[in-house]
C-alpha atoms as a PDB file:
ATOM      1  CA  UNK A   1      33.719  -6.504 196.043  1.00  0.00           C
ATOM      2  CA  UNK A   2      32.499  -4.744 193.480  1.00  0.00           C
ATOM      3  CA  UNK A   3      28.112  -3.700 193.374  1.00  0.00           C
ATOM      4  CA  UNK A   4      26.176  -3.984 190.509  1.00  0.00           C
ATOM      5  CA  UNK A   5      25.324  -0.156 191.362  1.00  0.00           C
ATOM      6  CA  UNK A   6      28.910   0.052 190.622  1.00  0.00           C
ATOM      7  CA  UNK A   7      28.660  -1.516 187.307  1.00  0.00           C
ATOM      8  CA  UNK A   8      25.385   0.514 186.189  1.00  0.00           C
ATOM      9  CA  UNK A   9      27.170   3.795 186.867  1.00  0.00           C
ATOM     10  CA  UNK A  10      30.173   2.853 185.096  1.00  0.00           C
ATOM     11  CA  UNK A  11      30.785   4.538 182.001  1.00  0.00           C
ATOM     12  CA  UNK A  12      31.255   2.355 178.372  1.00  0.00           C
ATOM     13  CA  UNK A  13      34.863   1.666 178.443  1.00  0.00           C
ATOM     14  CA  UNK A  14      35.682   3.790 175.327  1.00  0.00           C
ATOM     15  CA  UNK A  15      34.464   6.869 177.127  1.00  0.00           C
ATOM     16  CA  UNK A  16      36.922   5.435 179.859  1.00  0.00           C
ATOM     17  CA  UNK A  17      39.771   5.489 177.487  1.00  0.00           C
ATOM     18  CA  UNK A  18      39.186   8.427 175.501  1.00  0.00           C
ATOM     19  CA  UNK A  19      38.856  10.632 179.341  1.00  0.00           C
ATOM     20  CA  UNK A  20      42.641   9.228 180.386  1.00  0.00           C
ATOM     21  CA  UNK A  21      44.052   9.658 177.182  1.00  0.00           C
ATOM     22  CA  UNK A  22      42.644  13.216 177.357  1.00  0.00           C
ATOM     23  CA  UNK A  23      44.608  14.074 180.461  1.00  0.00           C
ATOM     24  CA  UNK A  24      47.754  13.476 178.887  1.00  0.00           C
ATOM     25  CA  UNK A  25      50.077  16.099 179.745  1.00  0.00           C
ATOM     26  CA  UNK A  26      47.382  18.607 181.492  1.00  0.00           C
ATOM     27  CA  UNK A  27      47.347  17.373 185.198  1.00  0.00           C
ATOM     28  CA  UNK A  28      48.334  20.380 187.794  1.00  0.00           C
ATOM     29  CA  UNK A  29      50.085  20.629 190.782  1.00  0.00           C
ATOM     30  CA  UNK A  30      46.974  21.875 192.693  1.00  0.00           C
ATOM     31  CA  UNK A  31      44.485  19.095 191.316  1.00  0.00           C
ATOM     32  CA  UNK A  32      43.855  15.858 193.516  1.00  0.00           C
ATOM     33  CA  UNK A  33      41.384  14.272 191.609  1.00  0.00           C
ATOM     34  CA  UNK A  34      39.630  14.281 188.158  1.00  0.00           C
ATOM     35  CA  UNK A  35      36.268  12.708 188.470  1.00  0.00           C
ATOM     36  CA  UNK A  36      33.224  12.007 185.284  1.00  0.00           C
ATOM     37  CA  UNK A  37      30.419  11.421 185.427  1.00  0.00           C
ATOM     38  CA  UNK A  38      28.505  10.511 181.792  1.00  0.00           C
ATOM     39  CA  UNK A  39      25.750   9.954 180.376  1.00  0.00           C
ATOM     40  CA  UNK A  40      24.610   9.173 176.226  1.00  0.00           C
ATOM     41  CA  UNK A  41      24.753  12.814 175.217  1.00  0.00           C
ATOM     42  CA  UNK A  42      26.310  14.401 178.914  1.00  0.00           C
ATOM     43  CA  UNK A  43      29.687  14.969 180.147  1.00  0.00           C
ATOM     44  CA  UNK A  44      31.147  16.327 183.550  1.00  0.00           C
ATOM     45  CA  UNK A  45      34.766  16.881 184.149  1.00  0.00           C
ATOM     46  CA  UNK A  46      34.792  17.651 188.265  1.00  0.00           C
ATOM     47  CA  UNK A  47      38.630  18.757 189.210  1.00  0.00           C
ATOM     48  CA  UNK A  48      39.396  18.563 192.431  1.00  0.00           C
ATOM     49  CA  UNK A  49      41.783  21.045 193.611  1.00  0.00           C
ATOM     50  CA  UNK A  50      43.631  22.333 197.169  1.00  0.00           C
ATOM     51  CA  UNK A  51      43.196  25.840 196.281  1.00  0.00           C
ATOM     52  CA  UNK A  52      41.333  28.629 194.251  1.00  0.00           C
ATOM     53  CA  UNK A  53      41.901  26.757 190.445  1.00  0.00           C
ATOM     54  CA  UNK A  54      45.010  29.251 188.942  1.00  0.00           C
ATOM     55  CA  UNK A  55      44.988  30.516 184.904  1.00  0.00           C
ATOM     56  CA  UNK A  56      47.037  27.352 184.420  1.00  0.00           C
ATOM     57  CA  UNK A  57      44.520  25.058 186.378  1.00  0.00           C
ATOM     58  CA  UNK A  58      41.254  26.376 184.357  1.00  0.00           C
ATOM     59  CA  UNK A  59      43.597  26.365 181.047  1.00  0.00           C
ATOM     60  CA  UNK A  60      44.418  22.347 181.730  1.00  0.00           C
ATOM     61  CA  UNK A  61      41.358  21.423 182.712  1.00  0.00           C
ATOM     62  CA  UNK A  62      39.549  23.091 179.447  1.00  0.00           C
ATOM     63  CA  UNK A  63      42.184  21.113 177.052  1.00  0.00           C
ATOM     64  CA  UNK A  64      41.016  17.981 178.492  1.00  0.00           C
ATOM     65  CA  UNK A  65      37.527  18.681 177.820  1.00  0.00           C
ATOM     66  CA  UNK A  66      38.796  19.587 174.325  1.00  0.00           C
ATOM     67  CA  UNK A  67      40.610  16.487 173.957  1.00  0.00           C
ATOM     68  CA  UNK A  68      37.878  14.368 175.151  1.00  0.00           C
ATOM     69  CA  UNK A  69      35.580  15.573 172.983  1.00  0.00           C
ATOM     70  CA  UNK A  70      37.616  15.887 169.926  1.00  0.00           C
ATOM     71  CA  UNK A  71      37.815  11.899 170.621  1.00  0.00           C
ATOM     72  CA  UNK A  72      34.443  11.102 171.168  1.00  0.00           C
ATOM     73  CA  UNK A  73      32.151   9.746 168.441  1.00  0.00           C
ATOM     74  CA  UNK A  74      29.087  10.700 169.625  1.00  0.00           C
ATOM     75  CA  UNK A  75      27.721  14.310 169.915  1.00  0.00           C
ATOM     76  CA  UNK A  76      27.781  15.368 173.312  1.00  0.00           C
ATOM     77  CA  UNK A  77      24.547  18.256 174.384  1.00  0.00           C
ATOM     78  CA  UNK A  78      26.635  19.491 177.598  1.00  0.00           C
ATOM     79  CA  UNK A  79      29.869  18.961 178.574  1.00  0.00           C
ATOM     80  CA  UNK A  80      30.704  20.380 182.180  1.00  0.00           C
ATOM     81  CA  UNK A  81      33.970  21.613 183.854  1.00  0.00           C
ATOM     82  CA  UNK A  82      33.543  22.354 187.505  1.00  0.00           C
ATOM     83  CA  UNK A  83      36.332  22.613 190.183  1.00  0.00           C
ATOM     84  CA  UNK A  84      36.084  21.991 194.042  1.00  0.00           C
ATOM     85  CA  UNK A  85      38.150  23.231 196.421  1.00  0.00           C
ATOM     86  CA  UNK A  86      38.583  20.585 199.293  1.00  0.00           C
ATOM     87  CA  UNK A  87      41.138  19.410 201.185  1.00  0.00           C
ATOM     88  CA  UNK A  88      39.237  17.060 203.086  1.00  0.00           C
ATOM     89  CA  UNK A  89      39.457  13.347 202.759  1.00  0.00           C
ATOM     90  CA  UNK A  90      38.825  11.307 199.597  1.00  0.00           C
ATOM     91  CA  UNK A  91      36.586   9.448 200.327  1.00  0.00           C
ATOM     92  CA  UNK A  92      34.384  12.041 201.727  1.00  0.00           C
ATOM     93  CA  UNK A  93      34.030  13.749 197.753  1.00  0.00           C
ATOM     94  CA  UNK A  94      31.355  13.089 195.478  1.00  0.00           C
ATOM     95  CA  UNK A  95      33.068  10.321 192.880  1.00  0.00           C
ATOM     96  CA  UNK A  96      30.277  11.203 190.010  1.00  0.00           C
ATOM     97  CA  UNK A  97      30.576   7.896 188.029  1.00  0.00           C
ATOM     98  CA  UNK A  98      34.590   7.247 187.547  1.00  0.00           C
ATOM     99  CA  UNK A  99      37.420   8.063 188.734  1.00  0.00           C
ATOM    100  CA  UNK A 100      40.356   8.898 186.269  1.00  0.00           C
ATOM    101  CA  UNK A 101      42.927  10.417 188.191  1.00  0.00           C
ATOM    102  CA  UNK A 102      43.485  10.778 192.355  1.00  0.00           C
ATOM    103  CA  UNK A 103      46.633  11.817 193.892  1.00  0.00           C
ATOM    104  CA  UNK A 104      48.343   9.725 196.213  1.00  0.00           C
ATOM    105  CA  UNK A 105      47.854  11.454 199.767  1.00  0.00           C
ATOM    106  CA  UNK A 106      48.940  10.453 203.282  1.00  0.00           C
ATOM    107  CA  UNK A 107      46.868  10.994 205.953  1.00  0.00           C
ATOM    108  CA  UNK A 108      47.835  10.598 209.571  1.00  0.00           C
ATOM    109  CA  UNK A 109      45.523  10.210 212.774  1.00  0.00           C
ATOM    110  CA  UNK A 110      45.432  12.988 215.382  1.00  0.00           C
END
């Protein structure tokens, strides 16, 4: 069931859009999750990754924020990139305000 906290974190659907169309192409190996969190004029892109982000990693994830922003209509103050390493489990990770991308990962009891 969804909260209304839910619902007043959510970002405006075209921001929505205009974040997934931006990863296009630019997801790595060695990212598990994209996360966003917005607000009117702010944007963070948080990659989550199993390692130390690579070249390719920081080169991917700076295309999307180019993307996103060359499709957004309003004018953004900050836009953020930041990359955590963790290999711990999902739902333990801070999920800003959307979720646009999470691997799908097994995990077993021990």
């Amino acid at each position: 069931m969804m909260t209304s906290d839910f619902f007043s974190r959510r970002p405006p659907n075209d921001v929505i859009v205009n974040a997934i169309l931006s990863l296009n192409g630019e997801i790595t190996s060695n990212m598990r999750a994209v996360f966003i969190g917005y607000s009117t004029r702010n944007m963070k892109f948080h990659f989550v990754v199993y390692k130390e982000p690579s070249k390719d990693d920081e080169e991917s994830a700076e295309i999307i924020a180019v993307n996103f922003f060359s499709g957004h209509f309003e004018k953004l103050e900050t836009l953020e990139i930041k990359f955590i390493i963790s290999v711990g489990l999902f739902k333990d990770l801070d999920h800003l305000d959307f979720v646009l991308f999470h691997r799908k990962e097994y995990y077993t009891k021990e």
